[in-house]
Protein backbone atom coordinates (compact mmCIF):
# COMPACT_ATOMS: atom_id res chain seq x y z
CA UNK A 1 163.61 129.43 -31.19
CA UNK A 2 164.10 128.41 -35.14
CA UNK A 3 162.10 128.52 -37.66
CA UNK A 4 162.47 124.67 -38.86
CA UNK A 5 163.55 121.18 -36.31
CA UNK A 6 164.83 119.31 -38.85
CA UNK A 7 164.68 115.45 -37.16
CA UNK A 8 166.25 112.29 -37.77
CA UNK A 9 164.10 109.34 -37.59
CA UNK A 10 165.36 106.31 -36.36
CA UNK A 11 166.92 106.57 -32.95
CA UNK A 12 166.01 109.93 -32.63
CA UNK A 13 161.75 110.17 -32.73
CA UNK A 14 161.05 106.36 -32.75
CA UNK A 15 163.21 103.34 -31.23
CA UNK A 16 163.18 100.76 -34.77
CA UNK A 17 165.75 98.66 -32.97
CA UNK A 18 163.97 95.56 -32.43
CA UNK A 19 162.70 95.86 -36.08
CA UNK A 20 165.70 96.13 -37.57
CA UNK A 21 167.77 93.89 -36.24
CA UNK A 22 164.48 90.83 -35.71
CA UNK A 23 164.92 91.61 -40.02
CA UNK A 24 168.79 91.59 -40.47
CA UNK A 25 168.74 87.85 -38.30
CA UNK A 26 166.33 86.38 -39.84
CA UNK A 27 167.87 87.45 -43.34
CA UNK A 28 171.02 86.31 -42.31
CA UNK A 29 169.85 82.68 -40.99
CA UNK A 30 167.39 82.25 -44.39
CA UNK A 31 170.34 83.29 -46.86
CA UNK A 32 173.77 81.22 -44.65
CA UNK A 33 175.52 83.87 -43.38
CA UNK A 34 177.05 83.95 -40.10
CA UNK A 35 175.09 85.34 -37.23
CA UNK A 36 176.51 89.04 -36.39
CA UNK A 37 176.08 90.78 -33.11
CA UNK A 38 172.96 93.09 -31.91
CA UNK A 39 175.65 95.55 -31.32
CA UNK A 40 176.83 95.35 -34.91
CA UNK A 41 173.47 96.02 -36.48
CA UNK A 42 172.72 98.60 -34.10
CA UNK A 43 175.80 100.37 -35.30
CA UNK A 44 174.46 100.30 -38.41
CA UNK A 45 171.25 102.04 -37.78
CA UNK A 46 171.06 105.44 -39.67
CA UNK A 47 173.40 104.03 -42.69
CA UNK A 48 172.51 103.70 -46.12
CA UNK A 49 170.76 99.96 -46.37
CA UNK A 50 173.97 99.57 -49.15
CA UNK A 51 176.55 100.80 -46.12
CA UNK A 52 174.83 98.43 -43.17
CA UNK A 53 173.77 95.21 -45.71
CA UNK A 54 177.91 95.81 -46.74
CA UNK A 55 178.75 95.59 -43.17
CA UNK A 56 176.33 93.62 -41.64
CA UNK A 57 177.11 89.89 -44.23
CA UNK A 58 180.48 91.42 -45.41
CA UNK A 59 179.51 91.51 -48.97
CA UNK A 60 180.90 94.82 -51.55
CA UNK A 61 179.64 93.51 -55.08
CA UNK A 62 176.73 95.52 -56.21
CA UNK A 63 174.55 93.05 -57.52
CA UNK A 64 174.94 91.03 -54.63
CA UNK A 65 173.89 94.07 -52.01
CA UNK A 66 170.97 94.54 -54.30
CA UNK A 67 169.78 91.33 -54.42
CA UNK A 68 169.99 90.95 -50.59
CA UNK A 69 168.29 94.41 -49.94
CA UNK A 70 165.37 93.32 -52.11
CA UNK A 71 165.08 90.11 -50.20
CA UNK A 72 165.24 92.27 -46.87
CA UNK A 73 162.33 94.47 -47.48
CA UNK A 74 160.09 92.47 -49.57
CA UNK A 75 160.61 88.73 -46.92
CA UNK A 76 160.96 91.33 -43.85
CA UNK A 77 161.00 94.37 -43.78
CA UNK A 78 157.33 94.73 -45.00
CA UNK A 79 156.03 92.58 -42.29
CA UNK A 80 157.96 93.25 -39.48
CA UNK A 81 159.48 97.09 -39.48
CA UNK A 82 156.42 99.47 -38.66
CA UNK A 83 155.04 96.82 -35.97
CA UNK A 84 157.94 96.68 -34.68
CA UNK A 85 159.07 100.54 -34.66
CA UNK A 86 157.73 102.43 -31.24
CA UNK A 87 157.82 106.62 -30.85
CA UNK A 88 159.71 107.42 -27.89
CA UNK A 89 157.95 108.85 -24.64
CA UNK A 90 159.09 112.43 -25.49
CA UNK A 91 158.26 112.75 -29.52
CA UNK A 92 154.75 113.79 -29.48
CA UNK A 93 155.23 116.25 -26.92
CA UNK A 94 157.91 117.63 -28.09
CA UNK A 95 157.06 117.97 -31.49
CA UNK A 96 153.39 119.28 -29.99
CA UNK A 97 155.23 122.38 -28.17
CA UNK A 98 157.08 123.40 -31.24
CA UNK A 99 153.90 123.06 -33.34
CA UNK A 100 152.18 125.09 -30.77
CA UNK A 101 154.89 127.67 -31.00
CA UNK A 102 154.72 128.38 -34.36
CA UNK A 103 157.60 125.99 -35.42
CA UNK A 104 157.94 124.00 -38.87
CA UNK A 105 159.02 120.51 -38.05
CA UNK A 106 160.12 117.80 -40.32
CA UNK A 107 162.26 114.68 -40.85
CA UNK A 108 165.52 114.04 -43.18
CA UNK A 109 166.59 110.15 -43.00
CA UNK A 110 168.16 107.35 -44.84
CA UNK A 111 165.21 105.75 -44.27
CA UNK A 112 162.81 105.41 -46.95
CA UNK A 113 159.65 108.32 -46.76
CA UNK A 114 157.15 105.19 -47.90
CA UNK A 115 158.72 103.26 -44.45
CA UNK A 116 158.50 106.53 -42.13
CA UNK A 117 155.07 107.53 -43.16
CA UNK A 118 153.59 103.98 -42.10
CA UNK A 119 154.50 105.04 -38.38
CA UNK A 120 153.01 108.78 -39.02
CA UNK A 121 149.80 107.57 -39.97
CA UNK A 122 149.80 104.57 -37.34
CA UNK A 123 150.24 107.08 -34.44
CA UNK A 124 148.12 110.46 -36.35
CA UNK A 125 151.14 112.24 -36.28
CA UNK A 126 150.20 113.98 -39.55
CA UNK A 127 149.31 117.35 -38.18
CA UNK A 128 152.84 117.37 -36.24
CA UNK A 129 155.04 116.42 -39.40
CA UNK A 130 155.11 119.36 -42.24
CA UNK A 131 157.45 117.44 -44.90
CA UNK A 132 159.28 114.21 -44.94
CA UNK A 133 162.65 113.64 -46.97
CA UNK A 134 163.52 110.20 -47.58
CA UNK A 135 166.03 108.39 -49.02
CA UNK A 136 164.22 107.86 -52.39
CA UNK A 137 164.10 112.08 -52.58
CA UNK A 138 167.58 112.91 -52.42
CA UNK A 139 170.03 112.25 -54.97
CA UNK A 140 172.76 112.06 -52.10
CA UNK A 141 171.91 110.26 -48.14
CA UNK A 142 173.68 111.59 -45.11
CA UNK A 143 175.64 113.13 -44.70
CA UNK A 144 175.45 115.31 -47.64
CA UNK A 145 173.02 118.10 -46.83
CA UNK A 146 170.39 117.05 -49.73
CA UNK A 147 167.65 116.56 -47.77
CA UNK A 148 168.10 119.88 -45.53
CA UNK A 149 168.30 121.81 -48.83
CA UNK A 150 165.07 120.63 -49.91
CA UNK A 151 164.05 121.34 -46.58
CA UNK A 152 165.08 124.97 -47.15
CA UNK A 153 163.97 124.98 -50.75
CA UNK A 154 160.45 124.25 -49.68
CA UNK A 155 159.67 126.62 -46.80
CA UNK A 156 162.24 129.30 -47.90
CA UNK A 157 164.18 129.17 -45.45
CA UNK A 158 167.97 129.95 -44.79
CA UNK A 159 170.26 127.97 -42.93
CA UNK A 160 170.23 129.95 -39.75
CA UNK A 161 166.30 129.03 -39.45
CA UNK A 162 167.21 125.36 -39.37
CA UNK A 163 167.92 123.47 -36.23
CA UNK A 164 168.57 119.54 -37.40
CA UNK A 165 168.25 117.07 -34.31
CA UNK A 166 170.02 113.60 -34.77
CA UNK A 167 171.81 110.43 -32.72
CA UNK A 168 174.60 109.80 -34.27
CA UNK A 169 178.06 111.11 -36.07
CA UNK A 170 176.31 111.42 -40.09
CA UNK A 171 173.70 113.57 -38.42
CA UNK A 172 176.30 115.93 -36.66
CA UNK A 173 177.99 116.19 -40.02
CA UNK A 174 174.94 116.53 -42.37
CA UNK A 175 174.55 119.48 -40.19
CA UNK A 176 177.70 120.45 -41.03
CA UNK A 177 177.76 119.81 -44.60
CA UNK A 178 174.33 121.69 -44.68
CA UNK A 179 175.54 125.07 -42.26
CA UNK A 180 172.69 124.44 -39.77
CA UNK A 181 172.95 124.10 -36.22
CA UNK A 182 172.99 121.03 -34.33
CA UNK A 183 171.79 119.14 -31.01
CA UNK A 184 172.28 115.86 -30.77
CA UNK A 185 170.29 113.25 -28.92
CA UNK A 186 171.41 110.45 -27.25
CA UNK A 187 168.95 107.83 -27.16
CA UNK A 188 170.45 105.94 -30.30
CA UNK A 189 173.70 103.81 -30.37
CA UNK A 190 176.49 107.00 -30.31
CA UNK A 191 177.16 108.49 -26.70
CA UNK A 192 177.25 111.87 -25.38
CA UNK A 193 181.16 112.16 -25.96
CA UNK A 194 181.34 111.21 -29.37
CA UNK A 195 179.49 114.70 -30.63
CA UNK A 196 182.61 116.50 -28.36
CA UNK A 197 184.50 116.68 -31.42
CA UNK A 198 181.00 118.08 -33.83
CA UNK A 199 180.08 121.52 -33.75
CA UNK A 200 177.11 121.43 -31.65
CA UNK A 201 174.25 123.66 -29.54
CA UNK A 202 173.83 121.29 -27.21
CA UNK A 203 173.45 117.04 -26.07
CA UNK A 204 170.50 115.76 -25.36
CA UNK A 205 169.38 113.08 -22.75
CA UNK A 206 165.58 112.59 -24.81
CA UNK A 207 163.70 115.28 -26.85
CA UNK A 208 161.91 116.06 -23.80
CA UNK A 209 164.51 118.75 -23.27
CA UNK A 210 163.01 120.65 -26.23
CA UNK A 211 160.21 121.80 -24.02
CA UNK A 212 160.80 120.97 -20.42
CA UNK A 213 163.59 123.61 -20.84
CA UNK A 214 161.30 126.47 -21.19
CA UNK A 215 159.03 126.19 -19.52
């Protein structure tokens, strides 16, 4: 047992899929851009919003990424993310036993904290969550460790006390970067053989096997 679960958030306690990418097409349609593939967005999810809006239309100048990241969140993104973002079967529970056990449990995403909050109040998950890091509270996103140093900072901990659960490759190497342990979880968009080549305690089906394992 640690001290800290450090989570991800999207892919890894809520599915945002049909959020994100319901946002990205209709941005895409409103501003002329070619239509891109579910798969494409998808592969996006976890990414800065500079990283996926470069991908996702093709665009690299500044200005322009800024301009269309404004116009995605204040046309979209506002209306359609949160009711559109669902908690997987297994998060409350999960997050319930390690409460229950004594466990300090928080979340480190790209996302913003403002965005991620919406869904903790929507489903009371306050008493579960102990801190959230967002993107607006690091000076560096994934995969530099940032967020799990403020993590540490705030509870005192050491890295040893930390186990950070994520879905994809940036979370297996903000781990890294940050000298916690791993597990990954594969209910996002990266399978279970990708994380072969991450240093890892172990690959998840669901978070379900958080707690179904000991008992």
């Amino acid at each position: 047992m640690y001290k800290a679960y450090v989570f991800d958030f999207d892919y890894t306690l809520v599915n945002s899929e049909q959020g994100i990418v319901m946002c990205f097409e209709m941005l895409l349609h409103d501003e002329g851009y070619a239509p891109v593939s579910r798969d494409v967005i998808c592969s996006t999810i976890g990414k800065t919003m500079y990283d996926a809006m470069s991908i996702i239309t093709g665009e690299t100048e500044k200005g322009k990424l800024a301009r269309l990241i404004r116009l995605y969140k204040v046309r979209y993104s506002d209306f359609y993310m949160t009711p559109n973002t669902h908690l997987y079967p297994e998060t409350k529970p999960a997050l319930t036993y390690l409460k229950e056990a004594g466990a300090i449990c928080c979340i480190v995403s790209t996302k913003t904290r403002s965005r991620i909050m919406e869904t903790i109040r929507r489903e009371q998950m306050e008493p579960l969550i102990d801190r959230v890091i967002g993107i607006e509270d690091v000076e560096h996103a994934k995969p530099a460790p940032d967020g799990l140093r403020l993590i540490q900072d705030c509870f005192h901990l050491v890295p040893a006390d930390i186990l950070y659960v994520g879905d994809s490759l940036i979370d297996a190497d903000t781990a890294q970067n940050g000298g916690v342990d791993f597990a990954a979880v594969t209910t996002g968009a990266t399978p279970a053989s990708a994380f072969a080549t991450r240093p890892h305690t172990r690959i998840m089906s669901d978070l379900s096997e958080l707690y179904m394992r000991k008992k």
